[in-house]
N, C-alpha and C. Protein backbone atom coordinates (compact mmCIF):
# COMPACT_ATOMS: atom_id res chain seq x y z
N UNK A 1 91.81 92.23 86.86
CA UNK A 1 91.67 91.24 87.90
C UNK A 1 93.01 91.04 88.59
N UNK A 2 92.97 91.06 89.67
CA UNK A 2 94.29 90.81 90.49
C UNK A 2 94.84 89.51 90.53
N UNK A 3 95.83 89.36 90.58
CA UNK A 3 96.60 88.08 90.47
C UNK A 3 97.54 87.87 91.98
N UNK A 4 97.81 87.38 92.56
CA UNK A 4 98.71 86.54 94.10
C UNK A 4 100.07 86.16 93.33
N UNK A 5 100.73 87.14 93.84
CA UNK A 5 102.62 86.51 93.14
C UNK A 5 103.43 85.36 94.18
N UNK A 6 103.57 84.63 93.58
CA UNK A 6 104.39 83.16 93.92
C UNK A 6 106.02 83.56 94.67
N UNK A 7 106.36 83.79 95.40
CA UNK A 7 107.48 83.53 95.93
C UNK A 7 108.78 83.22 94.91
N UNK A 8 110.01 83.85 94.17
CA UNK A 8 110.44 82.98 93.37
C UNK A 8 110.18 82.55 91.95
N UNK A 9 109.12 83.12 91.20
CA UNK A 9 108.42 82.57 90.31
C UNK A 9 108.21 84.03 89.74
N UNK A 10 108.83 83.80 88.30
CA UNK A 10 108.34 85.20 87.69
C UNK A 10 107.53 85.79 86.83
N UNK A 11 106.81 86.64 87.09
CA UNK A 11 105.03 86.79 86.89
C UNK A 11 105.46 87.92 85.72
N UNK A 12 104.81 87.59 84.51
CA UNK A 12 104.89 88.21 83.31
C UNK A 12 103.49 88.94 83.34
N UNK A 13 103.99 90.50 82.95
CA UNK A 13 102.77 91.53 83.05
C UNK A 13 102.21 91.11 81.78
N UNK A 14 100.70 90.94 81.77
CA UNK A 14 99.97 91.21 80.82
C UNK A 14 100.12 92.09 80.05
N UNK A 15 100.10 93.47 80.26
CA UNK A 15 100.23 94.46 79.68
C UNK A 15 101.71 95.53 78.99
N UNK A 16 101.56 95.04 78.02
CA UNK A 16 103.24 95.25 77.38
C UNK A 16 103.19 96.39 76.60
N UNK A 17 102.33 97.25 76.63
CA UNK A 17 102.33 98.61 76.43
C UNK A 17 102.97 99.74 77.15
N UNK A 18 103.40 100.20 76.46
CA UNK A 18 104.32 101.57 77.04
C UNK A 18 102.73 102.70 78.35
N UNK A 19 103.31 102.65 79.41
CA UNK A 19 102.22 103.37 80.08
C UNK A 19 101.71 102.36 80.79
N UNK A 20 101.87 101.36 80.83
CA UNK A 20 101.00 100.50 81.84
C UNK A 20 101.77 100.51 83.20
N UNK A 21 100.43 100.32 83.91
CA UNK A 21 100.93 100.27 85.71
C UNK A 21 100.14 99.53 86.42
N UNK A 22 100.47 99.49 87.55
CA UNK A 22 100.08 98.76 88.05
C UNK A 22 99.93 98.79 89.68
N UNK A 23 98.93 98.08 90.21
CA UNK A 23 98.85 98.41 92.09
C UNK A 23 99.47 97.24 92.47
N UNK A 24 99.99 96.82 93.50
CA UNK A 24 100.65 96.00 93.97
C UNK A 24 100.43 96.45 95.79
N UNK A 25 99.83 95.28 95.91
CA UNK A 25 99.50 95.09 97.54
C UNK A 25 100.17 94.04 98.30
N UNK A 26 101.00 94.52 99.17
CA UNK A 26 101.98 93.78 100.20
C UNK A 26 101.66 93.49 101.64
N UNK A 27 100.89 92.20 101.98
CA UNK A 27 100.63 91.91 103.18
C UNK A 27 102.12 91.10 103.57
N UNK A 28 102.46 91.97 105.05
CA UNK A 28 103.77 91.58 105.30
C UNK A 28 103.84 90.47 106.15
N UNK A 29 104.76 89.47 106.45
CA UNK A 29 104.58 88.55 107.49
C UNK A 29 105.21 88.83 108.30
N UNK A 30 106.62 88.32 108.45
CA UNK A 30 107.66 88.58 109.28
C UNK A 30 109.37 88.55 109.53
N UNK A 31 109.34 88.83 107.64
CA UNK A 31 110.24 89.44 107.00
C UNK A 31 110.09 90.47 106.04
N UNK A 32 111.13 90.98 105.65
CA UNK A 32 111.39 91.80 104.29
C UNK A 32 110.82 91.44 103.29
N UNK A 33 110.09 91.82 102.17
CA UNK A 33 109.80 91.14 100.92
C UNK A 33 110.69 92.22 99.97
N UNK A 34 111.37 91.48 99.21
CA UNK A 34 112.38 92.61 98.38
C UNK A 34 111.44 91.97 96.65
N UNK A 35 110.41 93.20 95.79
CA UNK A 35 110.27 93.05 94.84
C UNK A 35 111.37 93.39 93.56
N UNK A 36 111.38 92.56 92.65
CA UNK A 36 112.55 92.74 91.58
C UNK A 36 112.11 92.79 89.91
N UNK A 37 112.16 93.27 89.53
CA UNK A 37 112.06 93.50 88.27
C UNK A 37 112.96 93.29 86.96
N UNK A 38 112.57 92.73 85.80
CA UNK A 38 113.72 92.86 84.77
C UNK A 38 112.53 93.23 83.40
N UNK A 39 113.55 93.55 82.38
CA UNK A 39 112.98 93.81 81.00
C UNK A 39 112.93 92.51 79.84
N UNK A 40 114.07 91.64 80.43
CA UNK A 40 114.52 90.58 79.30
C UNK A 40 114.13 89.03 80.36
N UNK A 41 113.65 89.17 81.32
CA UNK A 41 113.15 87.82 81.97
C UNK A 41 114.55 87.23 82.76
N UNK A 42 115.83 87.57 82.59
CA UNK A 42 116.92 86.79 83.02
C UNK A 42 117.48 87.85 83.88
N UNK A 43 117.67 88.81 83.67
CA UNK A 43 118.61 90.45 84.71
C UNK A 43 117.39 90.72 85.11
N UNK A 44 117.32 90.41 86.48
CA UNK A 44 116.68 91.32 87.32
C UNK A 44 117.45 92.36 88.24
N UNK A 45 116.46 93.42 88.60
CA UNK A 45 117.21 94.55 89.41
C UNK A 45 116.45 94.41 90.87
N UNK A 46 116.45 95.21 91.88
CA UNK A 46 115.42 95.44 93.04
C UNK A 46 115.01 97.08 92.72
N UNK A 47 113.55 96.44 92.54
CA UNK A 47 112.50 97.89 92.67
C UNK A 47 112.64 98.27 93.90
N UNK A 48 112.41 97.45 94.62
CA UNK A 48 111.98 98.65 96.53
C UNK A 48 111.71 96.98 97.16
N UNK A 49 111.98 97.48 98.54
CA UNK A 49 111.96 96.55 99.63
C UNK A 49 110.40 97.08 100.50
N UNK A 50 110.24 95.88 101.04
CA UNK A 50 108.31 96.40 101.87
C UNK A 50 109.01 95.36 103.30
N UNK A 51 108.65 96.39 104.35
CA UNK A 51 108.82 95.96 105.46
C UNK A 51 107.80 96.02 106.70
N UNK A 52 106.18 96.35 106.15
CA UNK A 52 105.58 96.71 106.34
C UNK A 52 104.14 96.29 105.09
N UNK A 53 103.13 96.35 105.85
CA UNK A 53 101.99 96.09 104.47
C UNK A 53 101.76 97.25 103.64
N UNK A 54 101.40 97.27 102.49
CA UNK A 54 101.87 98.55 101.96
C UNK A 54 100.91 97.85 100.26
N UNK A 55 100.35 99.45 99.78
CA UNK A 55 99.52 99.69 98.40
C UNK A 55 99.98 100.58 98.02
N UNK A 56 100.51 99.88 96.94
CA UNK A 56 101.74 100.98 96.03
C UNK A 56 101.02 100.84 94.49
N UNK A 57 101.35 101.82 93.76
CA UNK A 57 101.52 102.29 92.26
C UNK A 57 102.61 102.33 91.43
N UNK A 58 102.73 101.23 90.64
CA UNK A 58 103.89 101.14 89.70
C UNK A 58 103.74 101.23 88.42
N UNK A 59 104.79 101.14 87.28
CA UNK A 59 105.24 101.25 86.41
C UNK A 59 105.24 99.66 86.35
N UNK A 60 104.72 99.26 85.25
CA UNK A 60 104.89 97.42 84.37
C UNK A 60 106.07 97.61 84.18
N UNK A 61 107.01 96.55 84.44
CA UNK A 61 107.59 96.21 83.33
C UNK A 61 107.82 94.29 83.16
N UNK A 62 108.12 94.30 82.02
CA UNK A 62 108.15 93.23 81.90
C UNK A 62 107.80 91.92 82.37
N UNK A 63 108.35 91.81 83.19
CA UNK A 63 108.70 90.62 84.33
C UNK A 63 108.69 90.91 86.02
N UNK A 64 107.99 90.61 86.72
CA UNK A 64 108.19 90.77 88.24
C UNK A 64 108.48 89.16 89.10
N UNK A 65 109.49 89.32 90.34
CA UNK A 65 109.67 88.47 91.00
C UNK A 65 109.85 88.94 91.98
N UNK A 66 109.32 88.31 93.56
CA UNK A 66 110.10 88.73 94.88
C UNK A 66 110.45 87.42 95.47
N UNK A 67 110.98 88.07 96.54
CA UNK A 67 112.07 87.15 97.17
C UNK A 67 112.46 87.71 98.48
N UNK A 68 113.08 86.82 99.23
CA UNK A 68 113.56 86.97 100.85
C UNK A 68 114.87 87.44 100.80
N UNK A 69 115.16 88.37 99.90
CA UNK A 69 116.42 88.64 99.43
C UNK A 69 116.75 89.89 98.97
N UNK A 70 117.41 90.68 98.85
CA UNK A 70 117.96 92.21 98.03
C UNK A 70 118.74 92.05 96.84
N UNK A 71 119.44 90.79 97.13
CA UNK A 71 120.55 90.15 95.50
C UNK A 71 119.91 89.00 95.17
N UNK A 72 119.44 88.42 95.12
CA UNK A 72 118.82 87.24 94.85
C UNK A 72 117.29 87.20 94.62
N UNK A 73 116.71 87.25 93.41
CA UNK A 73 115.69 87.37 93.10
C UNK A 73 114.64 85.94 93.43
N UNK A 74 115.61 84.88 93.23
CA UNK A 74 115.45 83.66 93.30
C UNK A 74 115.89 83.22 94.96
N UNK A 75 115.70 83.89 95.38
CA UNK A 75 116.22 83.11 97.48
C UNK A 75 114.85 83.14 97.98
N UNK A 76 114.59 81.99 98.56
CA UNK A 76 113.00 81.28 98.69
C UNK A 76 113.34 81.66 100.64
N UNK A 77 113.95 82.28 101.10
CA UNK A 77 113.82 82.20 102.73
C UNK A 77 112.08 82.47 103.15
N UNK A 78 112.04 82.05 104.23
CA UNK A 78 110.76 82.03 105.26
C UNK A 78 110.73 84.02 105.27
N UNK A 79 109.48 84.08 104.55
CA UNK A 79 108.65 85.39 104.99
C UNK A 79 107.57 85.58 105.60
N UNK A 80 107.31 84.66 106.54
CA UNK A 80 106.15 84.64 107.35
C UNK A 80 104.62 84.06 106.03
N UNK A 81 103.62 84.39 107.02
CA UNK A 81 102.50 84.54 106.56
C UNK A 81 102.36 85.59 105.18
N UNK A 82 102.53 86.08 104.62
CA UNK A 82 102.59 87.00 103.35
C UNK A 82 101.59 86.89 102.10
N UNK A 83 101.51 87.79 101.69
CA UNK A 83 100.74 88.15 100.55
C UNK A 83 101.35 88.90 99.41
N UNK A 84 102.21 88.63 98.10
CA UNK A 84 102.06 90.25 97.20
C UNK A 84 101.15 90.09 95.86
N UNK A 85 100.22 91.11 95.87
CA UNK A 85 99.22 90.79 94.58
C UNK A 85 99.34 92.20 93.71
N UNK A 86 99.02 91.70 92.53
CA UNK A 86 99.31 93.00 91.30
C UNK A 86 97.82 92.64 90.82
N UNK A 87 97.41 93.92 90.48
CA UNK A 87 96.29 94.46 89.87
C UNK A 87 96.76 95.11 88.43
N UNK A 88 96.54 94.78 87.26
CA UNK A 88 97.27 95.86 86.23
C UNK A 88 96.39 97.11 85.61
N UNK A 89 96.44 97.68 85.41
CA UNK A 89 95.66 98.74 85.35
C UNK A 89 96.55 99.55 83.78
N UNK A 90 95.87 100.30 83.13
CA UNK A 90 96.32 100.90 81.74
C UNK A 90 96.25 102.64 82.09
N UNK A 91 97.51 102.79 81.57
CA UNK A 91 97.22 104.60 81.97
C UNK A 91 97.79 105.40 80.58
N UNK A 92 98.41 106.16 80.93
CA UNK A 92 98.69 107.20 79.65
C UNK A 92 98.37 108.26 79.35
């Protein structure tokens, strides 16, 4: 079941198995959405920037957050109208 990611707010994958992935759908508004990732909930990195609406295939890990930001996982700026939703899915 797909889940709607919160702005700022970091969305813990269900699936904590080695091999899990996941779809992630980016309705863009009228900024950048920079998604970020960490393993331990506190270091996050940047997976990829969406500047554009976009259905992508990832790799789980841990923890996901986005943001109006490239260094700042946590920077709440105005991204328009927006959408990012994760679907998790099991592979292997």
């Amino acid at each position: 079941m797909a889940t709607q990611l919160t702005q700022g707010e970091a969305y813990t994958a269900k699936i904590q198995a080695s091999y899990g992935t996941g779809v992630l759908q980016v309705i863009y508004g009228n900024a950048t959405i920079y998604l970020h990732g960490s393993l331990n909930g506190s270091d996050y990195t940047l997976i990829e920037s969406f500047s554009e609406s976009e259905i992508k295939e990832l790799v789980l890990v841990p923890y996901f957050k986005y943001s109006s930001s490239a260094t700042d996982e946590d920077a709440s700026g105005s991204l328009g109208t927006h959408k990012v939703i994760i679907d998790e899915t099991r592979g292997g």
